[in-house]
Each structure stands twice: as structure tokens, then as C-alpha cells.
C-alpha atoms as a PDB file:
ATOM      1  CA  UNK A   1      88.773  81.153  76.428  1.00  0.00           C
ATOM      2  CA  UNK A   2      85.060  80.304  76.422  1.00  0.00           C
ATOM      3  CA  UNK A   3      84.554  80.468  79.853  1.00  0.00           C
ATOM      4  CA  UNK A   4      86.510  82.948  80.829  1.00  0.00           C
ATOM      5  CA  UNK A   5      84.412  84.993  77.752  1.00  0.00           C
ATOM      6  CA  UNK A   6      81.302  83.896  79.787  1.00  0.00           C
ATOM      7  CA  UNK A   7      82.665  84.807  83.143  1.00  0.00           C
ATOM      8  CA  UNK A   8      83.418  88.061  81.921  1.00  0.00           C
ATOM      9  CA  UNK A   9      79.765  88.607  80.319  1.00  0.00           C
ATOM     10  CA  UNK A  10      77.639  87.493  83.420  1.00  0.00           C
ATOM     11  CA  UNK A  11      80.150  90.204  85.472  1.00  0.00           C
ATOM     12  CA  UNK A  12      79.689  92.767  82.999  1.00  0.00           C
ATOM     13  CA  UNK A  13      75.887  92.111  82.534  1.00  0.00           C
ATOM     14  CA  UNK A  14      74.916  91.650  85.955  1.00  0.00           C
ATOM     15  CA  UNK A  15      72.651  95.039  87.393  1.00  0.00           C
ATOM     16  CA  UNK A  16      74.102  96.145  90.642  1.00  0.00           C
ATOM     17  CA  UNK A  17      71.249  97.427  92.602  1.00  0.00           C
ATOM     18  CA  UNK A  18      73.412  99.444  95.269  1.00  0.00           C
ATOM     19  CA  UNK A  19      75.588 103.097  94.620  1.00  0.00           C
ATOM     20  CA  UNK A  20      78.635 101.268  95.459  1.00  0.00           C
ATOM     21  CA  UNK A  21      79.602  97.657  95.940  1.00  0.00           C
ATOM     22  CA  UNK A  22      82.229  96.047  98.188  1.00  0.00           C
ATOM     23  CA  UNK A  23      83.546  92.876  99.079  1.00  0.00           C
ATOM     24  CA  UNK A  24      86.150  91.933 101.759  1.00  0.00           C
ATOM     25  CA  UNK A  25      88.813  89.140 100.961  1.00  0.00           C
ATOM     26  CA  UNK A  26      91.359  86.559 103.035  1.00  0.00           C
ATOM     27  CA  UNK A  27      94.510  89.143 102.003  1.00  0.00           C
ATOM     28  CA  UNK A  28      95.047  93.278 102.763  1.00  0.00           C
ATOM     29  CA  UNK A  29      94.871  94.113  99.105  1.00  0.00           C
ATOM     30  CA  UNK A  30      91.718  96.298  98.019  1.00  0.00           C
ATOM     31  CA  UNK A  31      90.979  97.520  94.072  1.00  0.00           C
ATOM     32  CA  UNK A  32      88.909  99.592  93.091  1.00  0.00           C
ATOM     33  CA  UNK A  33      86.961 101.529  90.471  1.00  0.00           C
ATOM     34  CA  UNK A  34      84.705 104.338  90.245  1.00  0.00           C
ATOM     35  CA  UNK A  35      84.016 105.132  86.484  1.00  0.00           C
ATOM     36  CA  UNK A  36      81.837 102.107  85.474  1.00  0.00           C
ATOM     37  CA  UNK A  37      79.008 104.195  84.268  1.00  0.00           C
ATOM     38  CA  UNK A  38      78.313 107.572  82.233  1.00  0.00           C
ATOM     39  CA  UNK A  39      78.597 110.413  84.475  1.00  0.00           C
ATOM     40  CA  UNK A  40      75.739 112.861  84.390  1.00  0.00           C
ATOM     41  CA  UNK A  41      75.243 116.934  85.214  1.00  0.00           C
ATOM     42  CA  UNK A  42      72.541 118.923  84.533  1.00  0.00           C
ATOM     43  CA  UNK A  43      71.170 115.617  82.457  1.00  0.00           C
ATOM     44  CA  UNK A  44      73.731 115.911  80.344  1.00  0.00           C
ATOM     45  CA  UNK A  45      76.394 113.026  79.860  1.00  0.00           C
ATOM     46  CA  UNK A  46      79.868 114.637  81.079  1.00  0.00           C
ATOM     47  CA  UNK A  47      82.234 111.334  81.050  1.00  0.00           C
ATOM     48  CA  UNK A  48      81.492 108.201  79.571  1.00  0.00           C
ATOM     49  CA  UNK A  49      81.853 104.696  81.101  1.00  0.00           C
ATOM     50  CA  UNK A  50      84.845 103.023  81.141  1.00  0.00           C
ATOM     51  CA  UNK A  51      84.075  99.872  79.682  1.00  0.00           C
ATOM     52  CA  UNK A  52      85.218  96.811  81.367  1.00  0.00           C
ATOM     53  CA  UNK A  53      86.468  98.547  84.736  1.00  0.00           C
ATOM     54  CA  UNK A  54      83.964  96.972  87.080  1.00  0.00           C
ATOM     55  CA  UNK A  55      84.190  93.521  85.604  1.00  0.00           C
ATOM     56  CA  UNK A  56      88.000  93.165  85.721  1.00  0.00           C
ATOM     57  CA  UNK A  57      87.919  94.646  89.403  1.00  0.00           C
ATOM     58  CA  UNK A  58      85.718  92.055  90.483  1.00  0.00           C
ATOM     59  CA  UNK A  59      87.136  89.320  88.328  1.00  0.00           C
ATOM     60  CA  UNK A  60      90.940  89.934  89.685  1.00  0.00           C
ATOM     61  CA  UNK A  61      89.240  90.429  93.137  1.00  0.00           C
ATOM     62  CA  UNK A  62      87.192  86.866  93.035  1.00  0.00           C
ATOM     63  CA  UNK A  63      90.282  84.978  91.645  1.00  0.00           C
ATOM     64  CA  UNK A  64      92.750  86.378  94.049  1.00  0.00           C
ATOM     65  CA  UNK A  65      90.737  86.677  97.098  1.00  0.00           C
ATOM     66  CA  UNK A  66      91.128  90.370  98.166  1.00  0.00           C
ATOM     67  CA  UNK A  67      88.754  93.218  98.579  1.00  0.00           C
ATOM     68  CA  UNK A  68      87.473  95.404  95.979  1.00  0.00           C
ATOM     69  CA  UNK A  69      84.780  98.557  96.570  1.00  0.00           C
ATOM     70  CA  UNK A  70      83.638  99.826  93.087  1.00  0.00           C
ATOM     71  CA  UNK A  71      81.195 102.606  92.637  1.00  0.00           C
ATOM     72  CA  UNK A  72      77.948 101.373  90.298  1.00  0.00           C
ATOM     73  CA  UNK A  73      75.666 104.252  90.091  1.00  0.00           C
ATOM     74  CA  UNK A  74      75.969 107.933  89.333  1.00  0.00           C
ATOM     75  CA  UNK A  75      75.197 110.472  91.902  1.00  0.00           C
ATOM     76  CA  UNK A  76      77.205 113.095  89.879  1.00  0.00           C
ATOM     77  CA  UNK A  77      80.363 113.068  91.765  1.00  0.00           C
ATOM     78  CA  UNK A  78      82.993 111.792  90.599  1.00  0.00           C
ATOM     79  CA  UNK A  79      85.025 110.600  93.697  1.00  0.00           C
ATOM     80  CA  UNK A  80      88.673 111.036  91.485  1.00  0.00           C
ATOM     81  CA  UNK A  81      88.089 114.355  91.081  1.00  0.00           C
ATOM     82  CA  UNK A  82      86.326 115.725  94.240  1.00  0.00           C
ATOM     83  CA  UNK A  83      88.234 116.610  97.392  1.00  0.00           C
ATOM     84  CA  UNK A  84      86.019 114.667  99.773  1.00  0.00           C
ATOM     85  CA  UNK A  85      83.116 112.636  99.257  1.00  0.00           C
ATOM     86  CA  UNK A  86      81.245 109.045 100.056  1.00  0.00           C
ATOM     87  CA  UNK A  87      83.507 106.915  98.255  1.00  0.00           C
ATOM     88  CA  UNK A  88      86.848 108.033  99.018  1.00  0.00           C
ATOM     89  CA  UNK A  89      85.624 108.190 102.881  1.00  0.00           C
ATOM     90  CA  UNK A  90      83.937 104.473 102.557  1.00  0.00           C
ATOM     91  CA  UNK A  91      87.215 103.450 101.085  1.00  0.00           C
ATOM     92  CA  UNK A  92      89.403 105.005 103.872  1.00  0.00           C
ATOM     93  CA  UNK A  93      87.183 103.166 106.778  1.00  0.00           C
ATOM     94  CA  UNK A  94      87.915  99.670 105.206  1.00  0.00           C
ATOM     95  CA  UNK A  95      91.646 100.358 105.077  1.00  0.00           C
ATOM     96  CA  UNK A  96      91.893 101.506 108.777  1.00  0.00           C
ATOM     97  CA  UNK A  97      89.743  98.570 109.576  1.00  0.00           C
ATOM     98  CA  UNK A  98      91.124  95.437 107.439  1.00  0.00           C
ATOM     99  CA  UNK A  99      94.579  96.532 107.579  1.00  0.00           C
ATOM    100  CA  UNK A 100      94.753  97.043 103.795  1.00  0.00           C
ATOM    101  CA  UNK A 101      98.227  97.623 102.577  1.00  0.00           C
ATOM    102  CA  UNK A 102      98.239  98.072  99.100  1.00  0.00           C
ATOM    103  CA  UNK A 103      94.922  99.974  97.233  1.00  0.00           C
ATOM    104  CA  UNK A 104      94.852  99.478  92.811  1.00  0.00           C
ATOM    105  CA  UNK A 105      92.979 101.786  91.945  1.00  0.00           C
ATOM    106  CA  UNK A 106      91.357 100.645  88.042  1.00  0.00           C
ATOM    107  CA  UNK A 107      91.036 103.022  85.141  1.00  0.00           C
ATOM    108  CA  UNK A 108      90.117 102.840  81.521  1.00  0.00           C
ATOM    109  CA  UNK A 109      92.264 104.826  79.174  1.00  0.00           C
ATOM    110  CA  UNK A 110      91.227 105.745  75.281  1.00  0.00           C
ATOM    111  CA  UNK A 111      92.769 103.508  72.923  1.00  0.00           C
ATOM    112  CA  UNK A 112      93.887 106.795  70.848  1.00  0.00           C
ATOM    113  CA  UNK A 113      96.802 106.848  74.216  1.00  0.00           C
ATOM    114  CA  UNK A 114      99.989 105.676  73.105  1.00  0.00           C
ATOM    115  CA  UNK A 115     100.632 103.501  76.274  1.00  0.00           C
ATOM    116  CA  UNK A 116      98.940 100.207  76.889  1.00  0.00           C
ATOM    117  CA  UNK A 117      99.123 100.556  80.916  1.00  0.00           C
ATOM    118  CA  UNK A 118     100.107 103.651  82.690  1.00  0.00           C
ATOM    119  CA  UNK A 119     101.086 103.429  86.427  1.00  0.00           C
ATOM    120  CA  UNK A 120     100.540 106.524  88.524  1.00  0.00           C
ATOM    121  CA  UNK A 121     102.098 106.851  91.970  1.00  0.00           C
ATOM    122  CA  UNK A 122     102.249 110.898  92.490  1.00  0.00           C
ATOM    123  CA  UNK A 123     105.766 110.323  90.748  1.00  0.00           C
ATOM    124  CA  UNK A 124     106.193 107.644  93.218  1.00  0.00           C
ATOM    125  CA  UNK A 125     105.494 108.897  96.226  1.00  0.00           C
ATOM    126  CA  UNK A 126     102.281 106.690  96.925  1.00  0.00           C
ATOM    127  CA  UNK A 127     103.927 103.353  96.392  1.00  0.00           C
ATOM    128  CA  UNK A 128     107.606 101.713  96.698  1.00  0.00           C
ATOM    129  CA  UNK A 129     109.955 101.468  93.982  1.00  0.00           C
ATOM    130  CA  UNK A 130     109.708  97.983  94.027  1.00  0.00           C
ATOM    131  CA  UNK A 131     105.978  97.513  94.220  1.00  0.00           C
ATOM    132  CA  UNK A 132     105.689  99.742  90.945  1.00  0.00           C
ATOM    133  CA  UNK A 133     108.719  97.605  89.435  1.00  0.00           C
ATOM    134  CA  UNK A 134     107.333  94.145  90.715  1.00  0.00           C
ATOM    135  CA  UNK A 135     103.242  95.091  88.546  1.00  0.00           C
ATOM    136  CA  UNK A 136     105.146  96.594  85.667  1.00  0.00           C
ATOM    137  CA  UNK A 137     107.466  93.602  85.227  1.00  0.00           C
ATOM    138  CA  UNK A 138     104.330  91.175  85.619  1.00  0.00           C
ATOM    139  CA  UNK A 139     102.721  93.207  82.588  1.00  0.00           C
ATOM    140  CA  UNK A 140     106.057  92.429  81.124  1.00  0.00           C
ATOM    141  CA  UNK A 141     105.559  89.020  81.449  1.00  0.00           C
ATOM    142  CA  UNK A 142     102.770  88.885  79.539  1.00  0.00           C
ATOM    143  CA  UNK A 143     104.105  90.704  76.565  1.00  0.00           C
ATOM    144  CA  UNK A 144     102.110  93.972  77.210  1.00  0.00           C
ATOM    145  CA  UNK A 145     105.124  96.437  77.107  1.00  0.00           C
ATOM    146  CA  UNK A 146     104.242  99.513  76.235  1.00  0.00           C
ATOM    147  CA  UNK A 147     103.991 100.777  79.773  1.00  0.00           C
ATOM    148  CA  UNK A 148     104.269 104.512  81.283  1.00  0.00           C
ATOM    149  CA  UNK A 149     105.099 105.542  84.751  1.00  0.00           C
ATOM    150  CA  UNK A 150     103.365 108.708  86.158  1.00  0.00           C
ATOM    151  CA  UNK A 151     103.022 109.851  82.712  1.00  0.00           C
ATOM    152  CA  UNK A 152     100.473 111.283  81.997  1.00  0.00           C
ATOM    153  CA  UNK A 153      98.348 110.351  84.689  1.00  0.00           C
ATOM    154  CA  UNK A 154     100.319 110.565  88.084  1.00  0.00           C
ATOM    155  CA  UNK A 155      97.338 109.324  90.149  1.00  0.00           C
ATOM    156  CA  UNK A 156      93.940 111.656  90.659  1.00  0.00           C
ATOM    157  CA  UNK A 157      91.822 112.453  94.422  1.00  0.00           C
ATOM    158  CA  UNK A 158      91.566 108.767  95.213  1.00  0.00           C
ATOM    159  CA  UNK A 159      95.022 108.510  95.526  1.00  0.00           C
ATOM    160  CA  UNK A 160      95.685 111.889  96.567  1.00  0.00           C
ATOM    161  CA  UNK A 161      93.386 111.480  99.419  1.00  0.00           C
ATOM    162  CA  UNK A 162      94.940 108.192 100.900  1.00  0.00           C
ATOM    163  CA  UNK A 163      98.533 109.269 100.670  1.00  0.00           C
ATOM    164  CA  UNK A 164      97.766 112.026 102.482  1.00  0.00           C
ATOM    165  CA  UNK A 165      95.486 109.960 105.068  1.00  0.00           C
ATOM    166  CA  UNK A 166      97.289 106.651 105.333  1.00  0.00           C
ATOM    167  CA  UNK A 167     100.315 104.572 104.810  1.00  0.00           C
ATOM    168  CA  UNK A 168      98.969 102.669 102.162  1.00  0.00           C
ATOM    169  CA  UNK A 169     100.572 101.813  98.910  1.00  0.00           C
ATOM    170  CA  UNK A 170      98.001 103.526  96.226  1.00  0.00           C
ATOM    171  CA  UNK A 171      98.710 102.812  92.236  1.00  0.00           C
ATOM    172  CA  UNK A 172      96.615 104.052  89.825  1.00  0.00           C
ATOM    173  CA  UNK A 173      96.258 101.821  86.774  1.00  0.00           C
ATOM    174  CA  UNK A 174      95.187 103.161  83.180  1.00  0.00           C
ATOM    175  CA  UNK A 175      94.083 100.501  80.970  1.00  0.00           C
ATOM    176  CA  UNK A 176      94.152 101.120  77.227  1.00  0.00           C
ATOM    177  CA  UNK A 177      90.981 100.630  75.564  1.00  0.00           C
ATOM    178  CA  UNK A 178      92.433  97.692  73.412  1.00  0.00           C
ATOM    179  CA  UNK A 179      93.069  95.648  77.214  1.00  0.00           C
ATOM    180  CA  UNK A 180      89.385  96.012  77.725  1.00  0.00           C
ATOM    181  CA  UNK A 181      87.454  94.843  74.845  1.00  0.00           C
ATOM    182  CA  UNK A 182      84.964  92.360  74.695  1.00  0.00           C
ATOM    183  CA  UNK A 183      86.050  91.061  70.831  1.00  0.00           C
ATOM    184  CA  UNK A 184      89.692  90.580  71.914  1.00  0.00           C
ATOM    185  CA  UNK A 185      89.833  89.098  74.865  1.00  0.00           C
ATOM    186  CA  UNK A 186      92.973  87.201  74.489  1.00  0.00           C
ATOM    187  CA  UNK A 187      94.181  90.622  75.189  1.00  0.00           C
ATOM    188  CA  UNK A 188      92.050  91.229  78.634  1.00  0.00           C
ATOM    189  CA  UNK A 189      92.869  87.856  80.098  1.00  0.00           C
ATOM    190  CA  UNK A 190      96.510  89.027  79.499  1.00  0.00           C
ATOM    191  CA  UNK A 191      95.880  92.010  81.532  1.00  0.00           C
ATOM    192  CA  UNK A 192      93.745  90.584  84.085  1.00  0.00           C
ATOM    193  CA  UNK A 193      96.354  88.047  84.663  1.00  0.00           C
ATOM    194  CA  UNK A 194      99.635  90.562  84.818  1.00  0.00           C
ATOM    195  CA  UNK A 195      97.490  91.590  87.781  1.00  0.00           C
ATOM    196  CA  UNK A 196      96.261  88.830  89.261  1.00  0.00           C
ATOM    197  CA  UNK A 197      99.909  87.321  89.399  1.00  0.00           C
ATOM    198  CA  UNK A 198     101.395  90.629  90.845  1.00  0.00           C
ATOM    199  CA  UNK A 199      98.857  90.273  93.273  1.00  0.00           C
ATOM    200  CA  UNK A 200      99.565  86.724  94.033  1.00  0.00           C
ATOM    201  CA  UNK A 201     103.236  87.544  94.387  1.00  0.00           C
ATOM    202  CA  UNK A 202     102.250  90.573  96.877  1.00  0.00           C
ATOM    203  CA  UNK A 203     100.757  88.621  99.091  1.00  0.00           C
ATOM    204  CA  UNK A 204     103.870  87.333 100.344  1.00  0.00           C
ATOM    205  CA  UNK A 205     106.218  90.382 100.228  1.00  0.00           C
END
């Protein structure tokens, strides 16, 4: 657990220099997150950072060898709640040009929610049955069962945008506050690994 704790902190700690990041794995898989710092307007803070989003995008990304594109720096948009904009286009080039089939998009959630991981697929239209069945069952696995489909989150303009712009599969993962917490991280290697062995299982659907 020691390492993994300093894995985690040298992700988390690190200062991205660029608006949004990317890398481009071995496998068509991409995640993603957009909400990694405070969101601004008129200088005033409008949505706060969700905490850990950026680090367990790149961690599951690193381990598992696909892509991820996260968004580091706020311009004021927020690209799951605008129509168009930089992100959402960025992400839409490296799935026409990689072949991407499957996009998790990574969310925090407040711990005050009464599910531990909500899945939303536009009440599964953006993925197949048993894509959604094969990630819940893997958070299953791992004893993190409080889990709600399309409820009450069924999947904002990211995934919006590339079900109506691709054949992609698109899920939209909440995380509970109390999966992303630096002083229990016995429960965020259990959620990093539910997706990391979903993923690993993907690869070969």
C-alpha cells in the first residue's frame, strides 16, 4: 500500500503545464476527465475540483496501457456541460483516428450521494448491456456494491456528444467521494482496480 500511496501522490502532485493532457496507449480504450480543477466565472469559484479524478485516470491509463485525454486547466468551460467546445472536439479526433471503441468518462461524486459508483449510459443507449454489466460486476468483485445505473446521472455533453457523433461505447462513471480519498486508500485501490480489471477483460471482448 506504500507505493501505491506514493504513486498516487507524485500523480496527484505533479503541475501539468498544458490546458489538456493526452496520452495514446497499445489498446482502443480512452478515459477521461475534465473536472480536475475549480471552475471559475467572473473570478468567482462556480464548481469545485473533483479530487482524485486526474490521478486515477492516469493511474488506470498507465497500468492498463490505453489512452486517456484529461483537461488540467480552467478556461471556464466546462466541456460536460457545453454543446461544443475544445475538449469534446480534441476527444472526437482521437477516436476517429485510433479506432477507440470504448470512452470512460471519470467523475467525482459527493460523498453525501447514496451510491458508491453510478454508471450513466443515456439509460443505456451509449453502451451495450453487457459492457455496463461486465464494469458493474468487476466493482462487484471488489466488494463495492452499492452501485446505480443511469440514476441520477445518465451521462452529461461528453457523452451526449459522442453518441450522437460516433459508434463508440461512452460510460460515465461517478465516483463517491469516499473511493477517492487520500486517508483511505484501501478504498481507491479497490476502485482503481474494479476498473483496471474491466478494462483488462475488455480488451479481449
Amino acid at each position: 500500500m506504500q507505493k501505491f500511496k506514493e504513486e498516487i501522490l507524485n500523480l496527484e502532485n505533479y503541475e501539468e503545464t498544458q490546458k489538456i493532457i493526452q496520452k495514446i496507449g497499445k489498446y482502443p480504450i480512452i478515459i477521461t476527465s475534465v473536472h480536475s480543477m475549480n471552475q471559475t466565472k467572473d473570478r468567482e469559484v462556480v464548481k469545485l475540483s473533483e479530487y482524485l479524478t486526474k490521478t486515477i485516470t492516469k493511474y488506470i491509463a498507465n497500468k492498463t496501457d490505453i489512452s486517456y485525454l484529461i483537461k488540467t486547466k480552467d478556461d471556464g468551460i466546462d466541456p460536460n456541460h457545453t454543446e461544443t467546445e475544445e475538449f469534446k472536439t480534441k476527444l472526437l479526433e482521437l477516436i476517429q483516428k485510433h479506432n477507440i471503441k470504448l470512452v470512460l468518462d471519470i467523475h467525482g461524486a459527493s460523498e453525501q450521494r447514496n451510491f458508491n459508483v453510478e454508471l450513466g449510459t443515456l439509460n443505456n443507449l451509449s453502451a451495450d448491456y453487457s459492457t455496463i454489466n461486465e464494469l458493474k460486476e468487476s466493482f462487484i468483485e471488489q466488494g463495492i456494491k452499492e452501485i446505480e445505473i443511469n440514476t441520477p446521472f445518465k451521462g452529461g455533453k461528453i457523452t451526449q456528444y459522442l453518441y450522437m457523433s460516433s459508434d463508440v461505447e461512452v460510460i460515465q462513471i461517478e465516483i463517491n467521494k469516499r473511493y477517492r480519498d487520500i486517508n483511505n486508500l484501501e478504498n481507491t485501490k479497490l476502485l482503481i482496480d474494479s476498473i483496471i480489471n474491466f478494462i483488462n477483460k475488455y480488451k479481449f471482448m
